[in-house]
C-alpha atoms as a PDB file:
ATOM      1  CA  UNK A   1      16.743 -10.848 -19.621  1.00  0.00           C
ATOM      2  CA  UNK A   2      15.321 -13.438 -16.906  1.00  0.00           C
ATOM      3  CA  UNK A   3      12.422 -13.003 -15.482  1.00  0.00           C
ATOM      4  CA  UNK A   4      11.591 -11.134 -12.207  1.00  0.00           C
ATOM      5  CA  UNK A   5      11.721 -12.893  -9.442  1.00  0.00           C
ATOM      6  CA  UNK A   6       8.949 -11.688  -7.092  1.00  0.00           C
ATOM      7  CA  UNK A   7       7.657 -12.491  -3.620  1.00  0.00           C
ATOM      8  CA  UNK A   8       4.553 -11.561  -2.591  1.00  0.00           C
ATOM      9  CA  UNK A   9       3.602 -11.273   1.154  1.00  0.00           C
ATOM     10  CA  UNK A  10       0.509 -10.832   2.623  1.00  0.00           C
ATOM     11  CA  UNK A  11      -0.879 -10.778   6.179  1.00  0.00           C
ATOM     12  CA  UNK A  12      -1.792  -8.394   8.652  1.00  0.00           C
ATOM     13  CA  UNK A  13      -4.808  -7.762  10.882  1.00  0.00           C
ATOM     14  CA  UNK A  14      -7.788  -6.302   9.872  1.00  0.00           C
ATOM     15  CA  UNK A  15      -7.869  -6.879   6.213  1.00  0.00           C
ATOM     16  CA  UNK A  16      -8.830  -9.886   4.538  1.00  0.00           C
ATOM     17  CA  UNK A  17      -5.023 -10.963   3.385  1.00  0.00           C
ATOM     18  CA  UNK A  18      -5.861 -13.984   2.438  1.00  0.00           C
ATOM     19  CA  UNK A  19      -8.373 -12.722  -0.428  1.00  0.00           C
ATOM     20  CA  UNK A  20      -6.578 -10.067  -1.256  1.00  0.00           C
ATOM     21  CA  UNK A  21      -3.278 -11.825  -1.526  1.00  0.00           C
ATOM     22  CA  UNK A  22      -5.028 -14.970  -3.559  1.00  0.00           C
ATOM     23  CA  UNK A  23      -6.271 -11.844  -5.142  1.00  0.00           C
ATOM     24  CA  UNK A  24      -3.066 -10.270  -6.142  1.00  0.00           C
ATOM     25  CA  UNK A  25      -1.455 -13.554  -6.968  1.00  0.00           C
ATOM     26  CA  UNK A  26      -3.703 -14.264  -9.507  1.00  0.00           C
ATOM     27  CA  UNK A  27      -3.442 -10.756 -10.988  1.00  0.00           C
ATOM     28  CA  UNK A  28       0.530 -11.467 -11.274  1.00  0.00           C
ATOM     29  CA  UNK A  29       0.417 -14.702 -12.494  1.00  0.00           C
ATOM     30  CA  UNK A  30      -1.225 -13.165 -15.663  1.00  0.00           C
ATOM     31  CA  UNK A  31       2.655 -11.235 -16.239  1.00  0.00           C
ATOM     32  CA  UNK A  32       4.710 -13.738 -17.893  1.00  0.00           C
ATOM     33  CA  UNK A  33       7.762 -11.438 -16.813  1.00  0.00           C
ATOM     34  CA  UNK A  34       7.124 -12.393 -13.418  1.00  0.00           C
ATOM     35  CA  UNK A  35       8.600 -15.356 -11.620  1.00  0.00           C
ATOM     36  CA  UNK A  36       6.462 -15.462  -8.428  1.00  0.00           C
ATOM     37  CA  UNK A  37       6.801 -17.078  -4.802  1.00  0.00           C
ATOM     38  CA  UNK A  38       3.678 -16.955  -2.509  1.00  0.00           C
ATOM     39  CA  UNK A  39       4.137 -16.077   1.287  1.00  0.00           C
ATOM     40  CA  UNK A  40       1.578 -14.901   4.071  1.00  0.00           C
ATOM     41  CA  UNK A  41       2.403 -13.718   7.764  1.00  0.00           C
ATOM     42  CA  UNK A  42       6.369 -14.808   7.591  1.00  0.00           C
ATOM     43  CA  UNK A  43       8.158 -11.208   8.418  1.00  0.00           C
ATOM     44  CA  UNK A  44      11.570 -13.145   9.024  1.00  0.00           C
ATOM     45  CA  UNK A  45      11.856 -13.281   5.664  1.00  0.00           C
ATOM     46  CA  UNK A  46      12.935  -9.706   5.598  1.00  0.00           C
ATOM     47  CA  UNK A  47      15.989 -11.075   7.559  1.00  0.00           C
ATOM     48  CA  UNK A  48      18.921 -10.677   5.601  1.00  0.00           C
ATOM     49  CA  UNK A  49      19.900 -12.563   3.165  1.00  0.00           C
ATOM     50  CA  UNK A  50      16.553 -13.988   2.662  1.00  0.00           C
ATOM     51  CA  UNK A  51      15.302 -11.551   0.458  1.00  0.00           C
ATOM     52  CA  UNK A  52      18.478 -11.892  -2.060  1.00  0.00           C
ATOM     53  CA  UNK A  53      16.704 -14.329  -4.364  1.00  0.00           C
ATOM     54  CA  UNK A  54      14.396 -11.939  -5.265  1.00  0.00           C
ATOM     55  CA  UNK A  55      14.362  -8.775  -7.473  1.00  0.00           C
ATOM     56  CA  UNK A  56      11.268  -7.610  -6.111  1.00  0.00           C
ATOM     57  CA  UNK A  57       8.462  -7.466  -3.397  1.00  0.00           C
ATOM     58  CA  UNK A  58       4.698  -7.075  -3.164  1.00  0.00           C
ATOM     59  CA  UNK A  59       3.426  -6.831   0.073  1.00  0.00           C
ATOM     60  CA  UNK A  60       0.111  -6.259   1.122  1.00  0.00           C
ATOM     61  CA  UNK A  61       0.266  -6.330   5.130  1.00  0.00           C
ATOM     62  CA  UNK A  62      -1.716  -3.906   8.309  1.00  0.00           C
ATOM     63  CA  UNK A  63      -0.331  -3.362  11.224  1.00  0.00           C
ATOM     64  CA  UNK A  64       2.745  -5.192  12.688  1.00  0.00           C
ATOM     65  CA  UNK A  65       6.100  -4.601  14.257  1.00  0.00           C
ATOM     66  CA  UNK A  66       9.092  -5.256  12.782  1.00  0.00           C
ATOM     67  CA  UNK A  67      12.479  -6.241  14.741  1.00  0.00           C
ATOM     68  CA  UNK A  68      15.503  -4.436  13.903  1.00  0.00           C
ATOM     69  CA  UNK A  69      16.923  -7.300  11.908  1.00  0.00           C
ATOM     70  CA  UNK A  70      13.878  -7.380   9.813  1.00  0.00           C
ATOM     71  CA  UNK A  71      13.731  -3.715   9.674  1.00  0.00           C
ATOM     72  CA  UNK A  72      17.234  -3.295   8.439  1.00  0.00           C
ATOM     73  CA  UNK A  73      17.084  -6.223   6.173  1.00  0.00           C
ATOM     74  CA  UNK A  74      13.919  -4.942   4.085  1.00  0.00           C
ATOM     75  CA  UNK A  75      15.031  -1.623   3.996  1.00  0.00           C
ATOM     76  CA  UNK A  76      18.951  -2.386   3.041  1.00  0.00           C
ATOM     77  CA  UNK A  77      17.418  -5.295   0.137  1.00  0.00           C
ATOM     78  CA  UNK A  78      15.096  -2.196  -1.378  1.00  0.00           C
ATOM     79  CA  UNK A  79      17.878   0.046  -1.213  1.00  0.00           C
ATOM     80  CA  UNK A  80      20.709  -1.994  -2.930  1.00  0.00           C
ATOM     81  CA  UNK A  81      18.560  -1.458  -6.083  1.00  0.00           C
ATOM     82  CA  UNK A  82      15.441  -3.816  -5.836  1.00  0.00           C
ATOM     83  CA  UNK A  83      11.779  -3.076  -6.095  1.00  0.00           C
ATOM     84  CA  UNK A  84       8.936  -2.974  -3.232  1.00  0.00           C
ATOM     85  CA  UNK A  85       5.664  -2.220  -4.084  1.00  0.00           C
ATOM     86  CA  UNK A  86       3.114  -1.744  -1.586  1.00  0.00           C
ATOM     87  CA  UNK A  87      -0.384  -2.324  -1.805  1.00  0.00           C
ATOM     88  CA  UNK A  88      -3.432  -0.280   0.177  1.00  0.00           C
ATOM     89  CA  UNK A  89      -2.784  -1.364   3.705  1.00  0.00           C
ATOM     90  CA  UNK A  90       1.131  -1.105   3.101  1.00  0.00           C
ATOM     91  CA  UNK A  91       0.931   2.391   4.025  1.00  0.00           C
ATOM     92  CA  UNK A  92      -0.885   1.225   7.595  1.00  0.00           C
ATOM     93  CA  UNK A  93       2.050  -1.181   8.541  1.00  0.00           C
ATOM     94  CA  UNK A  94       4.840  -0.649  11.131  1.00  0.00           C
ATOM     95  CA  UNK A  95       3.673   2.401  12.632  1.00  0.00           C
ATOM     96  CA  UNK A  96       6.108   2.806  14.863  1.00  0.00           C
ATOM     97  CA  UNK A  97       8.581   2.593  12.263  1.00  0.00           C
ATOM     98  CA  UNK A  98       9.161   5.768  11.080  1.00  0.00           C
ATOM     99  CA  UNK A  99      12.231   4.586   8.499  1.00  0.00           C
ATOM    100  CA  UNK A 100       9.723   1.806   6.841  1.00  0.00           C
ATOM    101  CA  UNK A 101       7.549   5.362   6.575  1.00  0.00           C
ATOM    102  CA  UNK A 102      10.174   7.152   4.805  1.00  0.00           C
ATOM    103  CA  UNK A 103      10.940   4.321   2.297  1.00  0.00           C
ATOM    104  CA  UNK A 104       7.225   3.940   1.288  1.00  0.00           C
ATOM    105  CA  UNK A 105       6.409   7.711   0.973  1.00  0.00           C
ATOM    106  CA  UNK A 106       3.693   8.141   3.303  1.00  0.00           C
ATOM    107  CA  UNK A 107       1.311   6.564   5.677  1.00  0.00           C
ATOM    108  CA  UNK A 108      -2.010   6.012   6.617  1.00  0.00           C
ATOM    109  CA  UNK A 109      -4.737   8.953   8.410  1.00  0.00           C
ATOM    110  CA  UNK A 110      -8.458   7.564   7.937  1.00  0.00           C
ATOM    111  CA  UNK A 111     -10.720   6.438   5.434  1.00  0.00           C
ATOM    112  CA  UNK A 112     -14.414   7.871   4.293  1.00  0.00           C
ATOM    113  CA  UNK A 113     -16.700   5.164   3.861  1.00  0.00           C
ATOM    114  CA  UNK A 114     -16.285   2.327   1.822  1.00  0.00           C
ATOM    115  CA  UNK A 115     -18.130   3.868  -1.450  1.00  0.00           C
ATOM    116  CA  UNK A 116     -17.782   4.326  -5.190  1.00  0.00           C
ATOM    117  CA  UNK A 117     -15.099   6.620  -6.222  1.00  0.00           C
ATOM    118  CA  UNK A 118     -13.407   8.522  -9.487  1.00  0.00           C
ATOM    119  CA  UNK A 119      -9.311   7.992  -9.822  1.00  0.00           C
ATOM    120  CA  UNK A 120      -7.452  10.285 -12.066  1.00  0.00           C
ATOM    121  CA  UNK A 121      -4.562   9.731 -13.902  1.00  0.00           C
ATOM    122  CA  UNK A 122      -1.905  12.935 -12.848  1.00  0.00           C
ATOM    123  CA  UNK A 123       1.014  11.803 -14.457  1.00  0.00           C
ATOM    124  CA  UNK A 124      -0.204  10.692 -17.865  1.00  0.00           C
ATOM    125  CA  UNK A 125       3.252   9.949 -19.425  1.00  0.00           C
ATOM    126  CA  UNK A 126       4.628   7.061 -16.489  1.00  0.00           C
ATOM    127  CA  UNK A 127       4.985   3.620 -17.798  1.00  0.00           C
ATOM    128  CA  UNK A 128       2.376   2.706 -15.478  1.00  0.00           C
ATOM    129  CA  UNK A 129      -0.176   4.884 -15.984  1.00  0.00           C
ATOM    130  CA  UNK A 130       0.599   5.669 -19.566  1.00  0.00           C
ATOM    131  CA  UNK A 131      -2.536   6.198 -21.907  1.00  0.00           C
ATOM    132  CA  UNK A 132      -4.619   5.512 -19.220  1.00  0.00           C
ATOM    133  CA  UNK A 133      -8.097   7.605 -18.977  1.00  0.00           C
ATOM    134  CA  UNK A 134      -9.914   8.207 -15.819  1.00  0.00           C
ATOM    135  CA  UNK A 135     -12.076   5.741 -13.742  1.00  0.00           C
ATOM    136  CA  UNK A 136     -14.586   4.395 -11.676  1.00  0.00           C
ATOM    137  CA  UNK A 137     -13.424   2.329  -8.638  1.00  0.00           C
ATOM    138  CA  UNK A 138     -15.669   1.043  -5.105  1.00  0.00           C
ATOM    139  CA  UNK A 139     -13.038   0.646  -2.805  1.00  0.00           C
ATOM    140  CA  UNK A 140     -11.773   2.186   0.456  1.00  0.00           C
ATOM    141  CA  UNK A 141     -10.351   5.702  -0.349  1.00  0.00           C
ATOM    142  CA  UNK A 142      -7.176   5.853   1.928  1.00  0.00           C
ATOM    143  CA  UNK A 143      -6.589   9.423   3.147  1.00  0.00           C
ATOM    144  CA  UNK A 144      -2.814   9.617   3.317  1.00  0.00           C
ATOM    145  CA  UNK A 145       0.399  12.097   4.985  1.00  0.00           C
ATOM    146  CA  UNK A 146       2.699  11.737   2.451  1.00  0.00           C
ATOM    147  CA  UNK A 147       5.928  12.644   1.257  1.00  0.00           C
ATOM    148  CA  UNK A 148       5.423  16.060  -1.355  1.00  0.00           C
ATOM    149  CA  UNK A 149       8.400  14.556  -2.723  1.00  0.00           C
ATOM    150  CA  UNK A 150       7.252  11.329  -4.622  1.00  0.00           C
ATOM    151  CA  UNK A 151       5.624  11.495  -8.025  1.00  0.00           C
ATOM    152  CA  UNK A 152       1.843  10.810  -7.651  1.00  0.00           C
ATOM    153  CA  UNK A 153       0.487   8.723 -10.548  1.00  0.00           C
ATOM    154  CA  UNK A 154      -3.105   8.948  -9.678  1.00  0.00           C
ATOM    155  CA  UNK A 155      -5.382  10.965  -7.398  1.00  0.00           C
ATOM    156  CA  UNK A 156      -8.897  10.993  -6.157  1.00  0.00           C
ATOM    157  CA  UNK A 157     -10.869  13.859  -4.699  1.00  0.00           C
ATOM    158  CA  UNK A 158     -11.474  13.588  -0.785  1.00  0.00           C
ATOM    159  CA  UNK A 159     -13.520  16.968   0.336  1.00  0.00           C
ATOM    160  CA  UNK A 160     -13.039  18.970  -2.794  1.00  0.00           C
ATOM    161  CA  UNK A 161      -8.562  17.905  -2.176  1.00  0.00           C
ATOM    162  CA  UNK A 162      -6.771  15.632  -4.516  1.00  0.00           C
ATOM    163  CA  UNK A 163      -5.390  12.706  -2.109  1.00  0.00           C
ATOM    164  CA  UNK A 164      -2.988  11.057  -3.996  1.00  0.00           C
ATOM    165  CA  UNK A 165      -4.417   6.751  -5.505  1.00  0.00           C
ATOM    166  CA  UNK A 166      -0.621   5.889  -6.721  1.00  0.00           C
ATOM    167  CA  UNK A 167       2.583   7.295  -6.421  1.00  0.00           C
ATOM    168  CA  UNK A 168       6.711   6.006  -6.995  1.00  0.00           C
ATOM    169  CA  UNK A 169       9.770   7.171  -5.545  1.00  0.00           C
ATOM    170  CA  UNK A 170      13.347   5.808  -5.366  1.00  0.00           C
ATOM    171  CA  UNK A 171      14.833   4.726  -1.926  1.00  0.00           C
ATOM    172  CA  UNK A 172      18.633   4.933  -2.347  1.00  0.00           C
ATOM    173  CA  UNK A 173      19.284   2.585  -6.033  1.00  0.00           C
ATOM    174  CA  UNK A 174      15.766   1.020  -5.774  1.00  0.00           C
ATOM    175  CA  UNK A 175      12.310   1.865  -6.805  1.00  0.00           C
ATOM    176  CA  UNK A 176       9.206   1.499  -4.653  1.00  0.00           C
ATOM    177  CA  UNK A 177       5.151   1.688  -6.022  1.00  0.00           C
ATOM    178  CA  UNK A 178       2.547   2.495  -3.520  1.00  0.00           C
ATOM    179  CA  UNK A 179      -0.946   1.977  -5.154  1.00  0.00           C
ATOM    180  CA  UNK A 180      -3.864   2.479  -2.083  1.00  0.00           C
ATOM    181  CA  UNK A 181      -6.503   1.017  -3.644  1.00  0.00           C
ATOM    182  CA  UNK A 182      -7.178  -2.949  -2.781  1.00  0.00           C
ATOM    183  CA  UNK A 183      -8.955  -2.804   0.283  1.00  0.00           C
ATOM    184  CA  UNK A 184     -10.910  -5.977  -0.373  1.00  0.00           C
ATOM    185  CA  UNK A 185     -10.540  -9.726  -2.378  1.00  0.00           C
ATOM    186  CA  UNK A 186     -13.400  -7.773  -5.177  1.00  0.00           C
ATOM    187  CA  UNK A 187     -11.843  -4.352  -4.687  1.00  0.00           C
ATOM    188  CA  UNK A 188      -8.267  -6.292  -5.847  1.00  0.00           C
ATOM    189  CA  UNK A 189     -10.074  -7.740  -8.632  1.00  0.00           C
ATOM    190  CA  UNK A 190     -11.014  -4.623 -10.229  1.00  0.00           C
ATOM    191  CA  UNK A 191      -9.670  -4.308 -13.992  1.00  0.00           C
ATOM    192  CA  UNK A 192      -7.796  -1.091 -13.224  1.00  0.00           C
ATOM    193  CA  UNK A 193      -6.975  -2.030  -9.724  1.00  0.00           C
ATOM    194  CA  UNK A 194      -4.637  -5.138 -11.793  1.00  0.00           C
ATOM    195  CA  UNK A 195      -3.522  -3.315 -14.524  1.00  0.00           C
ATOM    196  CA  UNK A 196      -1.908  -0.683 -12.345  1.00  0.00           C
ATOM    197  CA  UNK A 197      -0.621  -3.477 -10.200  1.00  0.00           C
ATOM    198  CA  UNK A 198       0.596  -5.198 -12.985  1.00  0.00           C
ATOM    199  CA  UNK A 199       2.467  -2.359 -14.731  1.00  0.00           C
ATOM    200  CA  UNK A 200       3.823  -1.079 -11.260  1.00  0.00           C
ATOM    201  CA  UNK A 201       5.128  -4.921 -10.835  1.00  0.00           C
ATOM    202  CA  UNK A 202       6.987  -4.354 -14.346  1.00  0.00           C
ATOM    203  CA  UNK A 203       8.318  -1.138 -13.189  1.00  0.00           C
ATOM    204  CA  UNK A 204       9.573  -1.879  -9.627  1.00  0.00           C
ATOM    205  CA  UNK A 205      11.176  -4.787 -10.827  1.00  0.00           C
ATOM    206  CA  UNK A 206      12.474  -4.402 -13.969  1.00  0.00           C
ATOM    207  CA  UNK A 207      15.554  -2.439 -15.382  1.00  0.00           C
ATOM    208  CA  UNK A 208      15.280   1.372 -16.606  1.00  0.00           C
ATOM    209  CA  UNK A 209      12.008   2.923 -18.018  1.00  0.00           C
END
């Protein structure tokens, strides 16, 4: 099989993208299964066909509007059977796009404070979070409305209530990660923060289990 060929946007408002995507980058470049292409800010490229070179997406983005052209193109590209995963702030994009919603599972409510944190593993028999224990993260919890449908990976207590860290889900033939921790360029190099990136990468983009 060829390798993966990934895209990974970043951009946004008020997260540091740029450290965060340099961040992620460098976390994917360590996956020899991945063939990656760099991009920051340029939505268009969700305009069909422009995603068709690519088997799979990593965005890390806040805020924004899409156009219907961009909105339809991102959304058809996932469905036809590619891979999207979505990183912290992915779940604060395109509020007023409820179908972008759908496809990623679940959006963003508020945040405690920025603070030290425990993650634990729910599903202990997923590719991605397979023989993984739990852990220690400080990062920005992301309190989440989600979709009771997708299968959370990872949760981490908010208030005595187990807010989902990492979850997957299909939209129509393709397969979409959400992982909510990376709020910062240090938070993104975390150990566990690019292993489940790295395994969710594998999993979004490649074929099967």
């Amino acid at each position: 099989m060829g390798k993966i060929k990934t895209l990974v946007l970043a951009g946004g408002q008020i997260h540091d993208f740029k450290g965060c995507g340099q961040a992620i980058r460098e976390a994917l470049t360590e996956c020899k299964e991945l063939d990656l292409t760099y991009l920051e800010e340029d939505l268009n490229v969700f305009v069909a066909p422009n995603l068709d070179p690519y088997d799979l997406l990593v965005f890390f983005y806040t805020v924004g509007e899409l156009t219907d052209v961009q909105k339809t193109g991102l959304l058809n590209w996932v469905a036809s059977g590619k891979g999207f995963v979505g990183v912290h702030s992915a779940a604060d994009s395109f509020r007023g796009c409820p179908e972008y919603r759908a496809m990623i599972g679940g959006y963003f409510v508020t945040h405690p404070r920025y603070r030290e944190y425990q993650v634990s593993i729910v599903d202990p028999e997923h590719p991605i979070t397979k023989g993984l224990e739990e852990f220690m993260v400080t990062d920005e919890q992301y309190i989440l409305d989600y979709d009771p449908r997708v299968n959370v990976l990872a949760s981490a207590l908010h208030r005595g209530a187990a807010m989902p860290v990492a979850w997957t889900k299909s939209w129509g033939q393709g397969r979409v990660f959400y992982l909510a921790l990376g709020h910062d360029a240090p938070a993104c190099r975390h150990e566990m923060f690019k292993l489940l990136l790295q395994r969710g990468a594998r999993w979004a983009g490649g074929p099967g289990e």
